[in-house]
C-alpha atoms as a PDB file:
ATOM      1  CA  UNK A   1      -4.343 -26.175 -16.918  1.00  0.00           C
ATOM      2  CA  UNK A   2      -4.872 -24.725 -20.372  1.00  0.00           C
ATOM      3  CA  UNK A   3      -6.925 -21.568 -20.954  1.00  0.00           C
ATOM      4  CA  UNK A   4     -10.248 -23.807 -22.734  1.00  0.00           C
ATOM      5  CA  UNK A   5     -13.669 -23.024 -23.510  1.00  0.00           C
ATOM      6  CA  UNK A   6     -15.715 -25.512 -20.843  1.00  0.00           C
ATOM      7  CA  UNK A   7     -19.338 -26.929 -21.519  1.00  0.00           C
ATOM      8  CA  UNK A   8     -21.380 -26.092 -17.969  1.00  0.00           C
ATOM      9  CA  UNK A   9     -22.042 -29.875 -18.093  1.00  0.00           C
ATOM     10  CA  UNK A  10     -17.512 -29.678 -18.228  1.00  0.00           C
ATOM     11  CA  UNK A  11     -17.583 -27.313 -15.450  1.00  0.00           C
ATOM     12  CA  UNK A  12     -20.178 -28.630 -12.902  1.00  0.00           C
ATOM     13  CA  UNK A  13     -17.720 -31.993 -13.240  1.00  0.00           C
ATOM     14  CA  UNK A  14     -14.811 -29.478 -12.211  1.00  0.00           C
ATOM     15  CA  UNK A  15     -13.343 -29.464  -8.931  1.00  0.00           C
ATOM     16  CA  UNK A  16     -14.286 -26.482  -6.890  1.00  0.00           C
ATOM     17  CA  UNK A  17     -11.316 -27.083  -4.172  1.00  0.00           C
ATOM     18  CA  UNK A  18      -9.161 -26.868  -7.647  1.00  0.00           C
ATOM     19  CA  UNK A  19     -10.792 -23.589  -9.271  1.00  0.00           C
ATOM     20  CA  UNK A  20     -11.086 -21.880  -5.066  1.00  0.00           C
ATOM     21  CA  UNK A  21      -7.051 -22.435  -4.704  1.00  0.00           C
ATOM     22  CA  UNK A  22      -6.366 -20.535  -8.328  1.00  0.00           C
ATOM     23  CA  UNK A  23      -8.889 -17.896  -7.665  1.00  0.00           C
ATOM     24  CA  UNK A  24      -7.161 -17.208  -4.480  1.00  0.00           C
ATOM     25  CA  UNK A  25      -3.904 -17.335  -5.373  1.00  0.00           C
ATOM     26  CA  UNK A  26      -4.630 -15.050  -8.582  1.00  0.00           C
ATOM     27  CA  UNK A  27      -6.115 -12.766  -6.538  1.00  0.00           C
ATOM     28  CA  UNK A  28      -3.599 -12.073  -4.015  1.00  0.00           C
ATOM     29  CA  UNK A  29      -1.088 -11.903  -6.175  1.00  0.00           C
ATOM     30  CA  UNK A  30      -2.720  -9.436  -8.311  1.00  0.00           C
ATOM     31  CA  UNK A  31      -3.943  -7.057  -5.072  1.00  0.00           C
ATOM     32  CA  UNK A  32      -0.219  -7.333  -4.192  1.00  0.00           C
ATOM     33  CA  UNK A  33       1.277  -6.107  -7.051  1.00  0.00           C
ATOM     34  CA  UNK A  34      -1.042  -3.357  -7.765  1.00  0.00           C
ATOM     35  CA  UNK A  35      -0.464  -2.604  -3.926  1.00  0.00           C
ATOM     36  CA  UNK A  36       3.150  -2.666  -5.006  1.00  0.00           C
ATOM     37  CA  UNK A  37       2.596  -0.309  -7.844  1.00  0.00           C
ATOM     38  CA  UNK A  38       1.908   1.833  -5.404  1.00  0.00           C
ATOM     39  CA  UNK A  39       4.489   1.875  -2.857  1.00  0.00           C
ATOM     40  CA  UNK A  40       3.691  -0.369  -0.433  1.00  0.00           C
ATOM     41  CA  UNK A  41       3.028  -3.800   0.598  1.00  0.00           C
ATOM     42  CA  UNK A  42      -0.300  -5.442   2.113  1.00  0.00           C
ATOM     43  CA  UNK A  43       1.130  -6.966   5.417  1.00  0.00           C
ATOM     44  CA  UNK A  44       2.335  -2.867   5.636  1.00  0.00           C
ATOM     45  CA  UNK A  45      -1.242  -1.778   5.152  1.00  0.00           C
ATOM     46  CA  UNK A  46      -2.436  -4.519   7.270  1.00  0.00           C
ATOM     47  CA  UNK A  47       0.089  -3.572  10.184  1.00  0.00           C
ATOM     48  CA  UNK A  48      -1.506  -0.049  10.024  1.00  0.00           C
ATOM     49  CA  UNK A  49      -5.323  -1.171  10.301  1.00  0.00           C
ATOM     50  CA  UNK A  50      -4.609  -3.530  12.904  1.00  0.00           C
ATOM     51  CA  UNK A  51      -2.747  -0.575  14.732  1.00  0.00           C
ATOM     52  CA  UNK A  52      -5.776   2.238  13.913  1.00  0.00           C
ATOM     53  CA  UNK A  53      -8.164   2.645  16.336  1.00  0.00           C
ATOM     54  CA  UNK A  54     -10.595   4.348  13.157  1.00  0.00           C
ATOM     55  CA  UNK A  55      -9.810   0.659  11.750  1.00  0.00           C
ATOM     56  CA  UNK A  56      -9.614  -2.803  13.361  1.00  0.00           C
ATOM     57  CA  UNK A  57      -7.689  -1.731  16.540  1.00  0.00           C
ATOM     58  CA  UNK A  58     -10.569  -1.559  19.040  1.00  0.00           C
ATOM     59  CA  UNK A  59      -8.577   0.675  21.504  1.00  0.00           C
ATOM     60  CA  UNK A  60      -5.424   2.223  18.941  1.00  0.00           C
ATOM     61  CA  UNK A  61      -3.258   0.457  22.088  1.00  0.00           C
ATOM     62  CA  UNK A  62       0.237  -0.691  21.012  1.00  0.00           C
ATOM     63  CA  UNK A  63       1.013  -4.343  19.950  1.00  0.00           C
ATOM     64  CA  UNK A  64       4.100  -6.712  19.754  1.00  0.00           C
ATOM     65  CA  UNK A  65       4.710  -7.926  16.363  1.00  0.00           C
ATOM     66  CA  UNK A  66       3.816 -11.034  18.251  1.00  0.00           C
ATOM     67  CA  UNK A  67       0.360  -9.770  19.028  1.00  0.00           C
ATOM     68  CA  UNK A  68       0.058  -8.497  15.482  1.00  0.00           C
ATOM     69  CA  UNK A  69       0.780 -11.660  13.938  1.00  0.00           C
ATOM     70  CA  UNK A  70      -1.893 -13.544  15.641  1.00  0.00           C
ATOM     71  CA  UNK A  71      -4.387 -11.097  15.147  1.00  0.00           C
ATOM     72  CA  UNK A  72      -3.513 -11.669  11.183  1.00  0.00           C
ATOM     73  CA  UNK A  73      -3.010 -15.371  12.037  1.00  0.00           C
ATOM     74  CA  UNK A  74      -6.209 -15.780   9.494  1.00  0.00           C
ATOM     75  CA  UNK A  75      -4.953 -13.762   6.650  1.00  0.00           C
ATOM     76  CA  UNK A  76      -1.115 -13.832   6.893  1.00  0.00           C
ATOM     77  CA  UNK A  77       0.657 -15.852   4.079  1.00  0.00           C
ATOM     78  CA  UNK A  78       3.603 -17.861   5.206  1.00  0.00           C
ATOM     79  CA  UNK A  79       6.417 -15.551   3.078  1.00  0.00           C
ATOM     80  CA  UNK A  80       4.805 -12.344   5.095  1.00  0.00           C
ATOM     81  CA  UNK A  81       7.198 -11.483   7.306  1.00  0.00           C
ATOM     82  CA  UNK A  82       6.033  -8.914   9.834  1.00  0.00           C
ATOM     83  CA  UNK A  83       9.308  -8.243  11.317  1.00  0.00           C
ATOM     84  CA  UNK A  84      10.532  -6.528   8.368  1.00  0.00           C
ATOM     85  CA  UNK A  85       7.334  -4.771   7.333  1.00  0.00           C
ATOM     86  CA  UNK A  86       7.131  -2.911  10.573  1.00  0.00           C
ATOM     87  CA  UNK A  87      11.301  -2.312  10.117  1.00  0.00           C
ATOM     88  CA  UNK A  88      10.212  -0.197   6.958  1.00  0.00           C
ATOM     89  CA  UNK A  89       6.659   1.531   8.465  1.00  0.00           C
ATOM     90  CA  UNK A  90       8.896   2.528  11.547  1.00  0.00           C
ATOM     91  CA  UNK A  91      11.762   3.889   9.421  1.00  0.00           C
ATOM     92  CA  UNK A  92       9.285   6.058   7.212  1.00  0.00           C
ATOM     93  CA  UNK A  93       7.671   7.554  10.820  1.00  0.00           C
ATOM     94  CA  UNK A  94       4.229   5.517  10.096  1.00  0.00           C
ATOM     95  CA  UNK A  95       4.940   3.472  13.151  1.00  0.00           C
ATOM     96  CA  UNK A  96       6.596   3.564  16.228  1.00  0.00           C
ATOM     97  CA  UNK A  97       8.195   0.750  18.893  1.00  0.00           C
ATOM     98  CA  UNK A  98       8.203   1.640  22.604  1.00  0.00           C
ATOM     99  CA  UNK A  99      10.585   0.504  25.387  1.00  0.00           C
ATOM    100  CA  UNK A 100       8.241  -2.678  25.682  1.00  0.00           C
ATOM    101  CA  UNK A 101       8.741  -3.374  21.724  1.00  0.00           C
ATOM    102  CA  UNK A 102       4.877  -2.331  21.169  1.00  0.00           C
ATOM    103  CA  UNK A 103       4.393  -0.670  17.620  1.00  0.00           C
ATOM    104  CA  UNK A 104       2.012   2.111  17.950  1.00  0.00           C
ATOM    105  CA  UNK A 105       0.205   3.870  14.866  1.00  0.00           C
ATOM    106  CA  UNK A 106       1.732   7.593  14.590  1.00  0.00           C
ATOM    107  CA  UNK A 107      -0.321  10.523  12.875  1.00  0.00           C
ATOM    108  CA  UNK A 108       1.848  10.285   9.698  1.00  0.00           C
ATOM    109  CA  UNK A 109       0.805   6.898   9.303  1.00  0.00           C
ATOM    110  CA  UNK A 110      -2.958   7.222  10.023  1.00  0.00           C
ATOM    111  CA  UNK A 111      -3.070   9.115   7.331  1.00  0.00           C
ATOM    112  CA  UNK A 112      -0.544   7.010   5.283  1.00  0.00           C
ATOM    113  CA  UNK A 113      -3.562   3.987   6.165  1.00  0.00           C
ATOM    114  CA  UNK A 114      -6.411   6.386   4.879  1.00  0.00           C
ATOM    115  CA  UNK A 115      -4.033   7.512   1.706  1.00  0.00           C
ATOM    116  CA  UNK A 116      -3.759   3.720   0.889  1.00  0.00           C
ATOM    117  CA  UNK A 117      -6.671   2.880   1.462  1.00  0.00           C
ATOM    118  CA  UNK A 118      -7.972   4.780  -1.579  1.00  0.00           C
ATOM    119  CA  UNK A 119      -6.029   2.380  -3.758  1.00  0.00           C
ATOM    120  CA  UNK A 120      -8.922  -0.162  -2.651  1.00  0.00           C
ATOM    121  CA  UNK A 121     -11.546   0.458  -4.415  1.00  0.00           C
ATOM    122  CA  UNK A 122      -9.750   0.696  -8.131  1.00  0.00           C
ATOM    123  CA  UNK A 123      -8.218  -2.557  -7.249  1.00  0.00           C
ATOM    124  CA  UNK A 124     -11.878  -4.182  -6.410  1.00  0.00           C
ATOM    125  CA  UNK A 125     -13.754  -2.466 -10.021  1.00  0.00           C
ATOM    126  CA  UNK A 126     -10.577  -4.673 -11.271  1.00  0.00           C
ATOM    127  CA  UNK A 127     -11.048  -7.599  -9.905  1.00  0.00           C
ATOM    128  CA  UNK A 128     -14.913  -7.503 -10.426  1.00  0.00           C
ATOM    129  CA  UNK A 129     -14.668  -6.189 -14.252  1.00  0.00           C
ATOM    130  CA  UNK A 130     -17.929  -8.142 -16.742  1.00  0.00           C
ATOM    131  CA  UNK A 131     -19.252  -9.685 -12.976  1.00  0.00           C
ATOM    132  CA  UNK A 132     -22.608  -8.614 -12.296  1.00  0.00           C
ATOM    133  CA  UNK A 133     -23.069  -7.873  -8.608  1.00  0.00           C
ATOM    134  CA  UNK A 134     -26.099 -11.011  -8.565  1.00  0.00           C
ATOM    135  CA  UNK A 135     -23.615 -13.434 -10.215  1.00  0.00           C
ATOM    136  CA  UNK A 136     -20.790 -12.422  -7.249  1.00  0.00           C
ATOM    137  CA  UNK A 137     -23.126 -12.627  -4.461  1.00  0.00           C
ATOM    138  CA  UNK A 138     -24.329 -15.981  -5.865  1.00  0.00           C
ATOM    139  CA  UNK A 139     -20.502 -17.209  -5.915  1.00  0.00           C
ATOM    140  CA  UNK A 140     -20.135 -16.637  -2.331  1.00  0.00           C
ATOM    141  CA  UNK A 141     -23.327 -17.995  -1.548  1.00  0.00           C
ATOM    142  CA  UNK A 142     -22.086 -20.869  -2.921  1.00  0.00           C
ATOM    143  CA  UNK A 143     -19.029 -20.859  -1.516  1.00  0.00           C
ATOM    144  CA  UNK A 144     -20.507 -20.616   1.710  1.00  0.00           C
ATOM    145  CA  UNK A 145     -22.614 -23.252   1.671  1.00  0.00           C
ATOM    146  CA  UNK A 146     -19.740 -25.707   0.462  1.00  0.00           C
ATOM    147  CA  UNK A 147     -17.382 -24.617   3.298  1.00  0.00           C
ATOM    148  CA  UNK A 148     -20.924 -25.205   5.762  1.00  0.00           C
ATOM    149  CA  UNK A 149     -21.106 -28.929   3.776  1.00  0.00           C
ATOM    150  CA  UNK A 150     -17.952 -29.845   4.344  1.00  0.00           C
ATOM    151  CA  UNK A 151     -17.915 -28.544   8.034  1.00  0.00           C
ATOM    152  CA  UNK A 152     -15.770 -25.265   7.928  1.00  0.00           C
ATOM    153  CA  UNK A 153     -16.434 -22.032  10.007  1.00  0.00           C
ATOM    154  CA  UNK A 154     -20.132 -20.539  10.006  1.00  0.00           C
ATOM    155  CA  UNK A 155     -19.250 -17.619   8.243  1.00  0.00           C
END
Protein backbone atom coordinates (compact mmCIF):
# COMPACT_ATOMS: atom_id res chain seq x y z
CA UNK A 1 0.00 0.00 0.00
CA UNK A 2 1.16 3.45 -1.03
CA UNK A 3 2.53 5.96 1.48
CA UNK A 4 -1.06 8.46 1.27
CA UNK A 5 -2.38 11.13 3.28
CA UNK A 6 -5.82 9.36 4.86
CA UNK A 7 -9.04 11.39 5.92
CA UNK A 8 -9.88 9.93 9.75
CA UNK A 9 -13.30 9.23 8.13
CA UNK A 10 -10.46 6.99 5.40
CA UNK A 11 -8.85 5.55 8.35
CA UNK A 12 -11.66 4.52 10.79
CA UNK A 13 -12.88 2.45 7.37
CA UNK A 14 -9.24 0.86 7.52
CA UNK A 15 -8.65 -2.51 8.63
CA UNK A 16 -7.00 -2.72 11.97
CA UNK A 17 -5.97 -6.63 11.50
CA UNK A 18 -4.22 -4.97 8.20
CA UNK A 19 -2.40 -1.82 9.88
CA UNK A 20 -1.58 -4.46 13.49
CA UNK A 21 0.32 -7.07 10.97
CA UNK A 22 2.58 -3.99 9.33
CA UNK A 23 3.15 -2.37 12.62
CA UNK A 24 4.44 -5.59 13.86
CA UNK A 25 6.33 -6.66 11.27
CA UNK A 26 8.02 -3.05 10.94
CA UNK A 27 8.80 -3.18 14.25
CA UNK A 28 10.62 -6.30 14.61
CA UNK A 29 12.43 -5.88 11.86
CA UNK A 30 13.63 -2.57 12.82
CA UNK A 31 14.54 -3.76 16.75
CA UNK A 32 16.43 -6.52 14.88
CA UNK A 33 18.55 -4.68 12.87
CA UNK A 34 19.46 -2.05 15.25
CA UNK A 35 20.06 -5.16 17.62
CA UNK A 36 22.24 -6.25 14.74
CA UNK A 37 24.05 -3.00 14.56
CA UNK A 38 25.15 -3.91 17.56
CA UNK A 39 26.48 -7.28 17.56
CA UNK A 40 24.00 -9.45 18.36
CA UNK A 41 20.76 -10.96 17.63
CA UNK A 42 17.34 -10.88 19.73
CA UNK A 43 16.67 -14.71 20.08
CA UNK A 44 20.65 -14.28 21.59
CA UNK A 45 19.46 -11.66 24.02
CA UNK A 46 16.37 -13.53 24.63
CA UNK A 47 18.36 -16.89 25.35
CA UNK A 48 20.26 -14.84 28.03
CA UNK A 49 17.09 -13.37 29.94
CA UNK A 50 15.38 -16.52 29.88
CA UNK A 51 18.69 -18.06 31.37
CA UNK A 52 19.24 -14.95 34.15
CA UNK A 53 17.94 -15.46 37.28
CA UNK A 54 18.16 -11.14 37.70
CA UNK A 55 15.78 -11.57 34.48
CA UNK A 56 12.98 -14.00 33.56
CA UNK A 57 14.69 -17.21 34.87
CA UNK A 58 12.91 -17.60 38.23
CA UNK A 59 15.66 -19.92 39.66
CA UNK A 60 18.99 -19.11 36.98
CA UNK A 61 18.57 -23.29 36.67
CA UNK A 62 19.80 -24.65 33.31
CA UNK A 63 17.42 -25.33 30.32
CA UNK A 64 17.36 -27.54 27.11
CA UNK A 65 17.04 -25.56 24.06
CA UNK A 66 13.85 -27.52 24.16
CA UNK A 67 12.76 -25.91 27.38
CA UNK A 68 13.92 -22.56 26.06
CA UNK A 69 11.94 -22.68 23.06
CA UNK A 70 8.70 -23.18 24.75
CA UNK A 71 9.24 -20.72 27.22
CA UNK A 72 9.65 -18.22 23.99
CA UNK A 73 6.90 -20.29 22.31
CA UNK A 74 4.91 -16.70 22.50
CA UNK A 75 7.52 -14.51 21.04
CA UNK A 76 9.70 -16.77 18.82
CA UNK A 77 9.38 -16.11 15.00
CA UNK A 78 9.40 -19.18 12.87
CA UNK A 79 13.10 -18.29 11.05
CA UNK A 80 14.55 -18.05 14.90
CA UNK A 81 16.45 -20.81 15.23
CA UNK A 82 17.61 -21.41 18.79
CA UNK A 83 19.94 -24.12 18.05
CA UNK A 84 22.30 -21.92 16.39
CA UNK A 85 21.92 -18.86 18.61
CA UNK A 86 23.01 -20.75 21.65
CA UNK A 87 25.99 -22.43 19.15
CA UNK A 88 27.32 -18.71 18.98
CA UNK A 89 26.48 -17.48 22.93
CA UNK A 90 28.33 -20.81 23.96
CA UNK A 91 31.30 -20.24 21.62
CA UNK A 92 31.78 -16.52 22.90
CA UNK A 93 31.71 -18.05 26.84
CA UNK A 94 28.11 -16.26 27.44
CA UNK A 95 26.61 -19.68 27.82
CA UNK A 96 27.39 -22.96 28.73
CA UNK A 97 25.84 -26.77 27.93
CA UNK A 98 26.23 -29.44 30.63
CA UNK A 99 26.47 -33.25 30.29
CA UNK A 100 22.51 -33.20 30.27
CA UNK A 101 22.60 -30.56 27.20
CA UNK A 102 21.21 -27.74 29.75
CA UNK A 103 22.57 -24.17 28.74
CA UNK A 104 23.37 -22.32 31.81
CA UNK A 105 23.99 -18.39 31.94
CA UNK A 106 27.90 -17.85 32.75
CA UNK A 107 29.20 -14.51 34.46
CA UNK A 108 30.57 -13.23 31.09
CA UNK A 109 27.27 -13.39 29.75
CA UNK A 110 25.24 -11.86 32.64
CA UNK A 111 26.94 -9.10 32.04
CA UNK A 112 26.92 -9.47 28.19
CA UNK A 113 22.63 -9.47 29.00
CA UNK A 114 22.99 -6.21 31.18
CA UNK A 115 25.58 -4.63 28.39
CA UNK A 116 22.77 -5.28 25.78
CA UNK A 117 20.33 -4.44 27.47
CA UNK A 118 21.36 -0.77 27.39
CA UNK A 119 20.77 -0.81 23.65
CA UNK A 120 16.92 -0.92 24.78
CA UNK A 121 16.03 2.06 25.62
CA UNK A 122 17.61 4.11 22.39
CA UNK A 123 15.82 1.61 20.33
CA UNK A 124 12.29 2.40 22.23
CA UNK A 125 12.88 6.78 22.06
CA UNK A 126 13.09 5.40 18.24
CA UNK A 127 10.34 3.68 17.85
CA UNK A 128 8.19 6.18 19.93
CA UNK A 129 9.72 9.47 18.13
CA UNK A 130 6.45 12.58 17.60
CA UNK A 131 4.10 9.84 19.90
CA UNK A 132 2.92 11.42 22.90
CA UNK A 133 2.92 8.98 25.80
CA UNK A 134 -1.39 9.61 26.05
CA UNK A 135 -1.73 8.85 22.30
CA UNK A 136 0.49 5.31 22.91
CA UNK A 137 -1.30 4.29 25.91
CA UNK A 138 -4.58 5.02 24.07
CA UNK A 139 -3.30 2.65 21.09
CA UNK A 140 -2.94 -0.21 23.33
CA UNK A 141 -5.98 0.46 25.05
CA UNK A 142 -7.44 0.01 21.99
CA UNK A 143 -5.75 -2.72 20.99
CA UNK A 144 -6.72 -4.41 23.97
CA UNK A 145 -10.07 -4.06 23.88
CA UNK A 146 -10.24 -5.38 20.14
CA UNK A 147 -8.23 -8.54 20.99
CA UNK A 148 -11.01 -8.78 24.33
CA UNK A 149 -13.93 -8.25 21.33
CA UNK A 150 -12.85 -10.66 19.29
CA UNK A 151 -12.11 -13.20 22.17
CA UNK A 152 -8.21 -13.26 22.49
CA UNK A 153 -6.19 -13.56 25.81
CA UNK A 154 -7.17 -11.14 28.82
CA UNK A 155 -4.15 -9.33 28.71
Amino acid sequence: MAAQHLSDTQLAAQPAAYWAKLAYESLVAFIRARQAESGFTQPQFWLLRNLSRHDISPDGHGMTVAELRQAMSSYLRPEDDLDAEAAVLVERGWLTRDGEGRLWITEAGETARVDLGKHAPAIRDRIHQGIDDADYVTTLKVLRQMIRNTGGPEI
